[in-house]
Protein backbone atom coordinates (compact mmCIF):
# COMPACT_ATOMS: atom_id res chain seq x y z
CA UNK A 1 166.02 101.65 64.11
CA UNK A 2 165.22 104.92 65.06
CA UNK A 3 164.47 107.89 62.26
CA UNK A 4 167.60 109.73 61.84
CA UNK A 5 170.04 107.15 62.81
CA UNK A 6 172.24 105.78 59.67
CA UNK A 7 170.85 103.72 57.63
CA UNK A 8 167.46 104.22 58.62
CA UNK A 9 164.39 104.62 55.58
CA UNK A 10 163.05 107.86 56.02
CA UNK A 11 160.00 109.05 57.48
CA UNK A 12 156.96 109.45 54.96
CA UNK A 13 153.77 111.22 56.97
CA UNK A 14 150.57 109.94 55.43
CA UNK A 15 151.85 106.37 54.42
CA UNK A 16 149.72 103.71 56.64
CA UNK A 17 151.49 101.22 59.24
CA UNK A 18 152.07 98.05 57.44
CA UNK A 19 152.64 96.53 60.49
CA UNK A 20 149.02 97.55 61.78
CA UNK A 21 148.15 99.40 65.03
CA UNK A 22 148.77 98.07 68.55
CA UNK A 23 147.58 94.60 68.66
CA UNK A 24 146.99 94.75 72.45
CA UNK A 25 144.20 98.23 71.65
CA UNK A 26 140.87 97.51 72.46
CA UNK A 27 139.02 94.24 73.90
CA UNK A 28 141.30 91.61 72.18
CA UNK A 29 139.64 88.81 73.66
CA UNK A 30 136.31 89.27 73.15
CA UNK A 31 134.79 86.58 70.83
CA UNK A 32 133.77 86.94 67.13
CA UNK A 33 130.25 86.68 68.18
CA UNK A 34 130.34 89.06 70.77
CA UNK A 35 130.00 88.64 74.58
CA UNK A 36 126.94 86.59 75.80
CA UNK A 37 124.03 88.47 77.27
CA UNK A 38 121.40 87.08 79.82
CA UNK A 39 118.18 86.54 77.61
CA UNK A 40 115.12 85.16 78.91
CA UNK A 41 114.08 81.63 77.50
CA UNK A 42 110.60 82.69 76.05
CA UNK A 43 108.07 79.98 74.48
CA UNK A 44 108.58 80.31 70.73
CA UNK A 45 112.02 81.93 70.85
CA UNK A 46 114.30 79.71 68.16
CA UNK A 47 117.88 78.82 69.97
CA UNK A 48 120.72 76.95 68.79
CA UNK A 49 122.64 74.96 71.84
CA UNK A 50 126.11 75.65 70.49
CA UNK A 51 127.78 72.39 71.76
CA UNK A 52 125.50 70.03 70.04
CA UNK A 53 124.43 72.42 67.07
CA UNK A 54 120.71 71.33 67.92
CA UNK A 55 118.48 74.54 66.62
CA UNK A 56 114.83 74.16 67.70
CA UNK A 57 112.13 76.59 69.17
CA UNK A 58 111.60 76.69 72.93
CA UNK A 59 109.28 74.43 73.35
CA UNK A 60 108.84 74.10 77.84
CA UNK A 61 110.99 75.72 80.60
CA UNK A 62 111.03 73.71 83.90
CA UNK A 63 112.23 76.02 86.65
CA UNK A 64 112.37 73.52 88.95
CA UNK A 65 114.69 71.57 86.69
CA UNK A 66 116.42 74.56 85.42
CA UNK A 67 116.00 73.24 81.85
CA UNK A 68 114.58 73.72 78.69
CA UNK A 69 113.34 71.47 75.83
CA UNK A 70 113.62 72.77 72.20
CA UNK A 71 112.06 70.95 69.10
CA UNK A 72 113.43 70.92 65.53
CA UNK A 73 111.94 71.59 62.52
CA UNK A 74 111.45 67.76 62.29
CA UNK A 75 109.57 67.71 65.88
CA UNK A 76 113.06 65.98 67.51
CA UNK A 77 112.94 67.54 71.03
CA UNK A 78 116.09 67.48 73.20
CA UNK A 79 116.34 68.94 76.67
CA UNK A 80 119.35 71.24 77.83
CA UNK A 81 120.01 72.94 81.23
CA UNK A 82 119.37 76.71 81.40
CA UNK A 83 122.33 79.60 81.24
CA UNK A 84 125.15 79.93 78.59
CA UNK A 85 126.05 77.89 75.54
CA UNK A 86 122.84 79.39 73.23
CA UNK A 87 122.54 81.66 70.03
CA UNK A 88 120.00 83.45 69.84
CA UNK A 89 119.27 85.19 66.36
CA UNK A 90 123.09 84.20 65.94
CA UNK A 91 124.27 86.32 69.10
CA UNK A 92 125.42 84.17 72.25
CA UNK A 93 123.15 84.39 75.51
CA UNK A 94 123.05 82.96 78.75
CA UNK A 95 119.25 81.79 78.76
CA UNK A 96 117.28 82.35 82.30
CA UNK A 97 113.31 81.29 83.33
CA UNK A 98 111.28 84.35 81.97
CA UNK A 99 109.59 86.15 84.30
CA UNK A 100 106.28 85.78 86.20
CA UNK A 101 104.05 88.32 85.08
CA UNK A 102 102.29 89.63 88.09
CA UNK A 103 98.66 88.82 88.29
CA UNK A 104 96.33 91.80 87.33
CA UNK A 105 94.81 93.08 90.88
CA UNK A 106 91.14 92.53 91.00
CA UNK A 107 88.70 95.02 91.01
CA UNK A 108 87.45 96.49 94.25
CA UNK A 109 84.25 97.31 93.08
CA UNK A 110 81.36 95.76 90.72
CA UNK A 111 80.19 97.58 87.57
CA UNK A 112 77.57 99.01 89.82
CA UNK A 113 79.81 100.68 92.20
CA UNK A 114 79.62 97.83 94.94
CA UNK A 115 82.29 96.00 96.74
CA UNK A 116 82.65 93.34 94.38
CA UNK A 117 83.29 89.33 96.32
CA UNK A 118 85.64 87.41 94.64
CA UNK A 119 85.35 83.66 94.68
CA UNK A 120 81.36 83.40 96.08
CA UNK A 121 79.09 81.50 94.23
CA UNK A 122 76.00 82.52 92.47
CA UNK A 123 73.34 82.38 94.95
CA UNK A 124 70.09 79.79 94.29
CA UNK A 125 67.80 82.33 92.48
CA UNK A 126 65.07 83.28 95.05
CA UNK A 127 61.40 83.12 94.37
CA UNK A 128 60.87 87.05 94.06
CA UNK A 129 61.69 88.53 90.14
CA UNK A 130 62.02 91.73 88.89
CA UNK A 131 60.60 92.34 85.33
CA UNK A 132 61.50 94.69 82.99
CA UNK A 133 60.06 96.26 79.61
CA UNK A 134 62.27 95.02 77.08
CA UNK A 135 65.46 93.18 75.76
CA UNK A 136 67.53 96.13 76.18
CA UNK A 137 66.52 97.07 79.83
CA UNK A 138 67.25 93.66 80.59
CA UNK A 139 70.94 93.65 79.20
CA UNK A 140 72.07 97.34 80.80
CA UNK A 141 70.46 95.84 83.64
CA UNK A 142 72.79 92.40 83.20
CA UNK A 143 76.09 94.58 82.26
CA UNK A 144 75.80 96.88 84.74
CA UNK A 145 74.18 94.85 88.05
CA UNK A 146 74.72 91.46 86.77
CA UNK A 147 77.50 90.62 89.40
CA UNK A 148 75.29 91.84 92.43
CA UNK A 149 71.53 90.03 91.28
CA UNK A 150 73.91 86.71 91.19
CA UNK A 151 75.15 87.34 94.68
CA UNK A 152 71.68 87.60 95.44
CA UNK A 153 70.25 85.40 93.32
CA UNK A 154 67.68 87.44 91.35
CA UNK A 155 66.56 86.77 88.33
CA UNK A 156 65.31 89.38 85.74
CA UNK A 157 62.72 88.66 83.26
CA UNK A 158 61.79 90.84 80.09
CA UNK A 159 58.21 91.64 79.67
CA UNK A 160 57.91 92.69 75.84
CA UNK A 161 55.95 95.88 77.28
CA UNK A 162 53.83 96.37 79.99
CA UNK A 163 50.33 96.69 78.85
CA UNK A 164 49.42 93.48 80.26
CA UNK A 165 51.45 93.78 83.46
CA UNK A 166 48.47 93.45 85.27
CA UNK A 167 47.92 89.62 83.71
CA UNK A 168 51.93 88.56 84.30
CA UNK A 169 51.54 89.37 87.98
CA UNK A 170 48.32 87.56 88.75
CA UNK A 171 49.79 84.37 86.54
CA UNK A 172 52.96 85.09 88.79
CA UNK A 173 51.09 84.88 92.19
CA UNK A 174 53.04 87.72 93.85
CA UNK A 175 53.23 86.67 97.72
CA UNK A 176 55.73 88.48 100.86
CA UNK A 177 58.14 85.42 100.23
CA UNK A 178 57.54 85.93 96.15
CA UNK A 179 57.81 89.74 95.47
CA UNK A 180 57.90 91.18 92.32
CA UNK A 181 60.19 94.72 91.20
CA UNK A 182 59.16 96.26 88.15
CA UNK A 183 61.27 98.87 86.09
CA UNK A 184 59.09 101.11 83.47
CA UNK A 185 60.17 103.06 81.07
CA UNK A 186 58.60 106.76 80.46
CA UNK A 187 56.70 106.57 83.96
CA UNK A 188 55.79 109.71 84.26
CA UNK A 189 52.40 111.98 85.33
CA UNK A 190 49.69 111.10 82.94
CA UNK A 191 51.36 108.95 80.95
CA UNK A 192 49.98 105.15 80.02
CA UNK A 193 52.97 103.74 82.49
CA UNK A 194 51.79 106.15 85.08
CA UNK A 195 48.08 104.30 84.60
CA UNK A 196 49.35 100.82 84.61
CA UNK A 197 51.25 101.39 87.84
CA UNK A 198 48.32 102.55 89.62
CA UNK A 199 46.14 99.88 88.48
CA UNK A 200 48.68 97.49 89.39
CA UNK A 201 49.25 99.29 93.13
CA UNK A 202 45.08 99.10 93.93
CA UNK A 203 44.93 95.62 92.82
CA UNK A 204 45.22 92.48 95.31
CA UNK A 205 48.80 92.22 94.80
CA UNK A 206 49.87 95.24 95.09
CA UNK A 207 51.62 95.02 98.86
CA UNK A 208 54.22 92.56 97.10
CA UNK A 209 55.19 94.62 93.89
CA UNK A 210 57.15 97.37 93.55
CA UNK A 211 56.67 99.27 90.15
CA UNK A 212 59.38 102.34 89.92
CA UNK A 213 60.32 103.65 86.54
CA UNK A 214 62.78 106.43 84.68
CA UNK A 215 61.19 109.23 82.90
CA UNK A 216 62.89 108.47 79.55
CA UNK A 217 61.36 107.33 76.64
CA UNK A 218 63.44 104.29 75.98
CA UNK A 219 66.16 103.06 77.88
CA UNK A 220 68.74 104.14 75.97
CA UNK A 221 68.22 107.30 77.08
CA UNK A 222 69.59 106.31 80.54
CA UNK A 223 72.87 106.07 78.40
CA UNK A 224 74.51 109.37 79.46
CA UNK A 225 74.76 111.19 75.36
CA UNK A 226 78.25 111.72 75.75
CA UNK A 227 78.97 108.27 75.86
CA UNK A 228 78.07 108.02 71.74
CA UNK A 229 79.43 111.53 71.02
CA UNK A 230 76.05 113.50 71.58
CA UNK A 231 75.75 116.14 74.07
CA UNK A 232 72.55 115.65 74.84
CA UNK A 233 69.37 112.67 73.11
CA UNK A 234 67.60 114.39 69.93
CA UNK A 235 63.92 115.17 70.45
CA UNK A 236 62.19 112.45 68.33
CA UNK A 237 58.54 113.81 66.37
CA UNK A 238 55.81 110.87 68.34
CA UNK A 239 55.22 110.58 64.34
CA UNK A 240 58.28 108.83 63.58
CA UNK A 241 59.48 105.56 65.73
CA UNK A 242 61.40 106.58 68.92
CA UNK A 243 64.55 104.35 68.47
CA UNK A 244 64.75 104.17 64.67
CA UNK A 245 64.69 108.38 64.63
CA UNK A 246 67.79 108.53 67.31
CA UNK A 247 69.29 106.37 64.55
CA UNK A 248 68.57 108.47 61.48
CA UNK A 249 69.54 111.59 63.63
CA UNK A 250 73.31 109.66 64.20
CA UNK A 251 73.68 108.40 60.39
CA UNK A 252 73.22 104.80 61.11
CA UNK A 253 71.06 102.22 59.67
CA UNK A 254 67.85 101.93 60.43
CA UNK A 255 65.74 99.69 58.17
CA UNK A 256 65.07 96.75 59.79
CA UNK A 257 64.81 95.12 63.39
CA UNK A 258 68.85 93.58 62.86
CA UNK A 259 69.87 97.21 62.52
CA UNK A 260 68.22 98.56 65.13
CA UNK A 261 69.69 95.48 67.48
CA UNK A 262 73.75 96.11 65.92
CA UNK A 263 73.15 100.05 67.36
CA UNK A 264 71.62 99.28 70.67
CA UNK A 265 74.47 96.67 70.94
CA UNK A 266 76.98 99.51 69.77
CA UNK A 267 75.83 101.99 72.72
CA UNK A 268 75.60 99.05 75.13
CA UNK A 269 79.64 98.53 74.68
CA UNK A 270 80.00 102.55 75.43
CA UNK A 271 78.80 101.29 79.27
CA UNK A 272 81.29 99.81 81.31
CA UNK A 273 80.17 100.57 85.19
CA UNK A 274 77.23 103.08 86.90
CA UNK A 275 79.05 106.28 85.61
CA UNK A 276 77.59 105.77 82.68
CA UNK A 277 74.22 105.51 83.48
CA UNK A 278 71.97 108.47 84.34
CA UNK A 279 71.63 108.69 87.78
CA UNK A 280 67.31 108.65 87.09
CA UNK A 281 67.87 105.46 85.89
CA UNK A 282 70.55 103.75 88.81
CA UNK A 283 68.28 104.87 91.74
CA UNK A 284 65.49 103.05 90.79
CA UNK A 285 67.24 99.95 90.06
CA UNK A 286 68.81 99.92 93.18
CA UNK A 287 65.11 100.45 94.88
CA UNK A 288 64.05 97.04 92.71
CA UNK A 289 66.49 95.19 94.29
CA UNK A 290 66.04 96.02 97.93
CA UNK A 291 62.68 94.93 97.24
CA UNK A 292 63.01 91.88 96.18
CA UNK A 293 65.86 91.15 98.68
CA UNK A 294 64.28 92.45 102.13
């Protein structure tokens, strides 16, 4: 009956619609749930298969197949095909294969800066060596040239100092098919290094060993400073041990040999390729290694 007409109630703004708004407003059929969604079937993910009620976690997705496997709480495993008919969190989905990650490219280049060769096996080590002071040279050696001395198969050895370099080469036997690179540390003018290496290039073997070194006083000084937050090494009084001073300059421990091994260990992380290295220190490797490979 329309307002106005006889008999009609009258019209009272502000009382709500007993009757309710249009029933046909809005998305009337969509289900309680809400619509399914495309979801992708990840390992772990819990699902319940709404047909069967079977709740389980995601156990193996066969794309082949197009199915998945779930297992209950009480390791009962069914199998279901993929797409709709799933809750996930309580929400329907339409479950799909997850997708491939993409495998990570592989690096052009070795730590050292050459090209690196994927897939070729380390190389029988050859006869030839190169030697170096300490336990430290010989791990920036290993991080930073490690995948190039394996391509050419060439060992390094530590010495524990040179002082009796002379002695390891004649028990060595250097020879033109067995020849021997040396890296020194602190080789410079009229220092005992500098001595040594003479010695060593007037003796017999001489013709077959190479002895090049950096003009630092320990290797960690080929560690560019910046690398640890210093802008440049701290000069070091010859009273006071080199390596245990550069740690009491930086605040850390210092007391024993197992401290001084946890900082080396915590500047050797700061290296990750030749950029890091002083370039005093990367031209002479490189020399060692032609050497011992011509």
């Amino acid at each position: 009956m329309l307002p106005g007409a006889p008999g009609a109630r009258p019209y009272r703004r502000g009382v709500a619609d007993r009757y309710g708004t249009d029933v046909l407003a809005g998305d009337w059929q969509a289900p309680r749930r809400g619509r399914a969604v495309e979801a992708a079937a990840e390992l772990g993910a819990v699902v319940e298969e709404v047909m069967s009620d079977f709740c389980g976690e995601i156990v193996a997705v066969d794309r082949d197949l197009d199915t998945l496997t779930l297992e209950d709480r009480r390791g009962r495993r069914r199998t279901f095909p993929l797409g709709p008919g799933f809750l996930l969190e309580g929400r329907p989905v339409i479950l799909r294969p997850p997708v491939r990650q993409a495998a990570p490219a592989r690096p052009t280049r070795t730590a050292s800066g050459s090209v690196a060769v994927h897939g070729a096996r380390a190389r029988v080590a050859r006869a030839s060596r190169i030697y170096v002071e300490g336990r430290h040279d010989a791990e920036l050696v290993e991080k930073v040239w490690g995948d190039d001395l394996r391509l050419e198969g060439v060992v390094v050895e530590y010495l524990g100092g040179v002082d009796d370099l002379v002695g390891h080469l004649r028990d060595f036997g250097p020879t033109a098919e067995r020849k021997v690179g040396v890296l020194v540390d602190h080789l410079v003018p009229g220092s005992k290094e500098s001595r040594i290496a003479d010695e060593v290039a007037r003796s017999p073997v001489g013709a077959h060993v190479l002895v090049v070194g950096h003009p630092f006083v320990d290797v960690w000084q080929a560690v560019k400073p910046d690398r640890i937050g210093l802008s440049e090494w701290p000069e070091i009084p010859r009273s006071v041990e080199w390596k245990k001073g550069v740690c009491a300059h930086l605040g850390w421990p210092h007391a024993t040999q197992a401290d001084i091994a946890r900082a080396w260990q915590h500047i050797l992380a700061r290296v990750s390729s030749y950029d890091d290295l002083e370039p005093a220190l990367l031209g002479r490797v490189e020399e060692l290694i032609d050497h011992v490979t011509a």
